[in-house]
C-alpha atoms as a PDB file:
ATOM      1  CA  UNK A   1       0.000   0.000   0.000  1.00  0.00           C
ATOM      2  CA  UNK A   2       2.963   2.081   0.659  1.00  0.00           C
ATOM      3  CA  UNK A   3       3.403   2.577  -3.653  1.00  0.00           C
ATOM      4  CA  UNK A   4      -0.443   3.785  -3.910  1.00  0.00           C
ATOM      5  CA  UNK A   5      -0.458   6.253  -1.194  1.00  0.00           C
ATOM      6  CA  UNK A   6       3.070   7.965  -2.497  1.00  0.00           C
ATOM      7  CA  UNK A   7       1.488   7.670  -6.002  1.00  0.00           C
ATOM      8  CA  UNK A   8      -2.013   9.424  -4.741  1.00  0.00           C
ATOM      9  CA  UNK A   9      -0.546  11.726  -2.749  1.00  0.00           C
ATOM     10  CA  UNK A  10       2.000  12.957  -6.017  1.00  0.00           C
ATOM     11  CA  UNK A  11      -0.560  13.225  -8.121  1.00  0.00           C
ATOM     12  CA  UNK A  12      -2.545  15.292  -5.684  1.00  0.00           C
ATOM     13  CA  UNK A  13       0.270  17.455  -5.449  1.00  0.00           C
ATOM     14  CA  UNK A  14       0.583  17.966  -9.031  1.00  0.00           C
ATOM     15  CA  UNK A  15      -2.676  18.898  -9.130  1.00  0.00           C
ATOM     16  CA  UNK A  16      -2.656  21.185  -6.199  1.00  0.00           C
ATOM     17  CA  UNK A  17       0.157  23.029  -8.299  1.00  0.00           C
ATOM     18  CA  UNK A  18      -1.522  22.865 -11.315  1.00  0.00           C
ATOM     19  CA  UNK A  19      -4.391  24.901  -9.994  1.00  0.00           C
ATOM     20  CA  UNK A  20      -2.449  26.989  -8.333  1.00  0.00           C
ATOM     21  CA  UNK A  21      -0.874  27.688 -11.541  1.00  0.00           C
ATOM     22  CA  UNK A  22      -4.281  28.421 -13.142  1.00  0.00           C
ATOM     23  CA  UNK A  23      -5.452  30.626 -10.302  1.00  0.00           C
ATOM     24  CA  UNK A  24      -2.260  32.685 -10.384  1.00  0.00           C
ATOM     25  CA  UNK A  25      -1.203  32.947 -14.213  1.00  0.00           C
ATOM     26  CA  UNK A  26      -3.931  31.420 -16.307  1.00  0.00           C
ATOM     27  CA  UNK A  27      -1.462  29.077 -16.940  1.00  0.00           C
ATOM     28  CA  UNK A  28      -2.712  24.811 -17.081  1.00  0.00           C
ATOM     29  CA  UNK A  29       0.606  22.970 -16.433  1.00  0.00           C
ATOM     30  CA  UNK A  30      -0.769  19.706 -17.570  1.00  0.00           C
ATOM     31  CA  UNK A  31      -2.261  21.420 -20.669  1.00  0.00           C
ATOM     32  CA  UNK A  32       1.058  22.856 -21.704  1.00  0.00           C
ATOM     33  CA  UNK A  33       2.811  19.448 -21.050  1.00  0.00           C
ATOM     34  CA  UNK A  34       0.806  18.040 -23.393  1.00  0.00           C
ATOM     35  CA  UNK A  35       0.525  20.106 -26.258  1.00  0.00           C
ATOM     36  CA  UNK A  36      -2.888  22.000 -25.319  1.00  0.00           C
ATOM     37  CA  UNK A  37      -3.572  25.354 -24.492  1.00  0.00           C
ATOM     38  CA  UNK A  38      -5.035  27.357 -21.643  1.00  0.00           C
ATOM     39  CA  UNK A  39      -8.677  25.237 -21.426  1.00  0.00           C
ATOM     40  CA  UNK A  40      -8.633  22.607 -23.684  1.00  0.00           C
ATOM     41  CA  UNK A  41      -7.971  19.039 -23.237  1.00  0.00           C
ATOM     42  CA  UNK A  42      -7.320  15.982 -25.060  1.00  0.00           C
ATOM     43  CA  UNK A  43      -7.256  12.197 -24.419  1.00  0.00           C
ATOM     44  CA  UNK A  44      -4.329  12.140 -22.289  1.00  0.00           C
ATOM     45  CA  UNK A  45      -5.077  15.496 -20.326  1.00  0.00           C
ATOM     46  CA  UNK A  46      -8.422  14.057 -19.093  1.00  0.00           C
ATOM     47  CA  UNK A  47      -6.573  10.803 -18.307  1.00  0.00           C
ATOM     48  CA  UNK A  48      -4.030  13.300 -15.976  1.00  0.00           C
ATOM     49  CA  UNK A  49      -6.842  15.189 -14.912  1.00  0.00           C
ATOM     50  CA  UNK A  50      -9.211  11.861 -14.124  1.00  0.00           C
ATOM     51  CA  UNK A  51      -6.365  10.510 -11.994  1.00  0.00           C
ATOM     52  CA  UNK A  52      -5.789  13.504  -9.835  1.00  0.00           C
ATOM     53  CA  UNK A  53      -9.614  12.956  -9.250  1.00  0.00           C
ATOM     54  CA  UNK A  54      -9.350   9.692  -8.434  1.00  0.00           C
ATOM     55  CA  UNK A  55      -6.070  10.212  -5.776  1.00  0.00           C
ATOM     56  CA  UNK A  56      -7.737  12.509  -4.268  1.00  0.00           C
ATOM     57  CA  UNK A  57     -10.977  10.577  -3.842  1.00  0.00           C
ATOM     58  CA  UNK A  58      -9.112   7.745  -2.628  1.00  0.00           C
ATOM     59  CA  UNK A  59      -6.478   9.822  -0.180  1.00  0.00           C
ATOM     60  CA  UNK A  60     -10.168  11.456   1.353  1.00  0.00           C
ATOM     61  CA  UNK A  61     -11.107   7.464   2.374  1.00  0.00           C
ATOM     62  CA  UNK A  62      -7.508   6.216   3.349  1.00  0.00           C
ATOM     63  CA  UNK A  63      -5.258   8.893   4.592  1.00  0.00           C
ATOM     64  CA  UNK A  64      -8.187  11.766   6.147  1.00  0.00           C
ATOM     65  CA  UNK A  65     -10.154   9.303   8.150  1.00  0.00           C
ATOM     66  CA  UNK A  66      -6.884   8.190   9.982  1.00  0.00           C
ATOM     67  CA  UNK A  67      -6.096  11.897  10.354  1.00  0.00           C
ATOM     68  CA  UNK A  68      -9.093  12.819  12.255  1.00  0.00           C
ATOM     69  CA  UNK A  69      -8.811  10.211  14.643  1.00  0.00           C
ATOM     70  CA  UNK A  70      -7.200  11.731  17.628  1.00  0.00           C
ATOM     71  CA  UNK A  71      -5.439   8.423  18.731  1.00  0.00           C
ATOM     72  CA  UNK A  72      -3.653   7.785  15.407  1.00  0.00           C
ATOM     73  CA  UNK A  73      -0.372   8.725  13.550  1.00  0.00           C
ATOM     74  CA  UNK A  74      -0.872   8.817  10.041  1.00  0.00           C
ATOM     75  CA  UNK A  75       1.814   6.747   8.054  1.00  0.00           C
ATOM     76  CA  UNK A  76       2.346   6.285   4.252  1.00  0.00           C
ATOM     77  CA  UNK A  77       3.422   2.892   5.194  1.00  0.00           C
ATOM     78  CA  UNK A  78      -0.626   1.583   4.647  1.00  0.00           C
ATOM     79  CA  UNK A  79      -3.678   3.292   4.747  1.00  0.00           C
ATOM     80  CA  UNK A  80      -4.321   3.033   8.877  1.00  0.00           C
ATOM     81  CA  UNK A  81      -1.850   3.505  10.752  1.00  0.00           C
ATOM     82  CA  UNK A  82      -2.146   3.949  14.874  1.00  0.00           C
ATOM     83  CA  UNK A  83      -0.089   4.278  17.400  1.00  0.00           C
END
């Protein structure tokens, strides 16, 4: 599990920057790195953008439950983690 939380939490990172970018400079990162401009997408844009989605859907059911729980030290060594 170790592999899919580094994985999920990089790609939420990438796009936390992204929108950063966006917010800051009209500028879409992801876009650019794939040949698109400033709000347009293609294939493998939406596949970037769909997994960033999907990290941070599954970081919200692994990593923030474990968070909130006042008893437990969050670890990406697995999911759950307490101490």
């Amino acid at each position: 599990m170790k592999g899919l939380n580094v994985l999920a939490l990089l790609l939420v990172i990438v796009g936390a920057l992204n929108w950063g970018l966006v917010a800051l400079f009209e500028w879409d990162l992801v876009a650019e790195l794939f040949g698109e401009s400033f709000g347009t997408t293609n294939v493998v844009t939406r596949i970037v953008y769909g997994l960033v989605g999907l990290a941070g859907i599954y970081l919200a059911v692994t990593v923030l439950p474990a968070m909130l729980r006042s008893d437990s030290h969050v670890s990406f060594d697995s999911p759950r983690t307490t101490s």
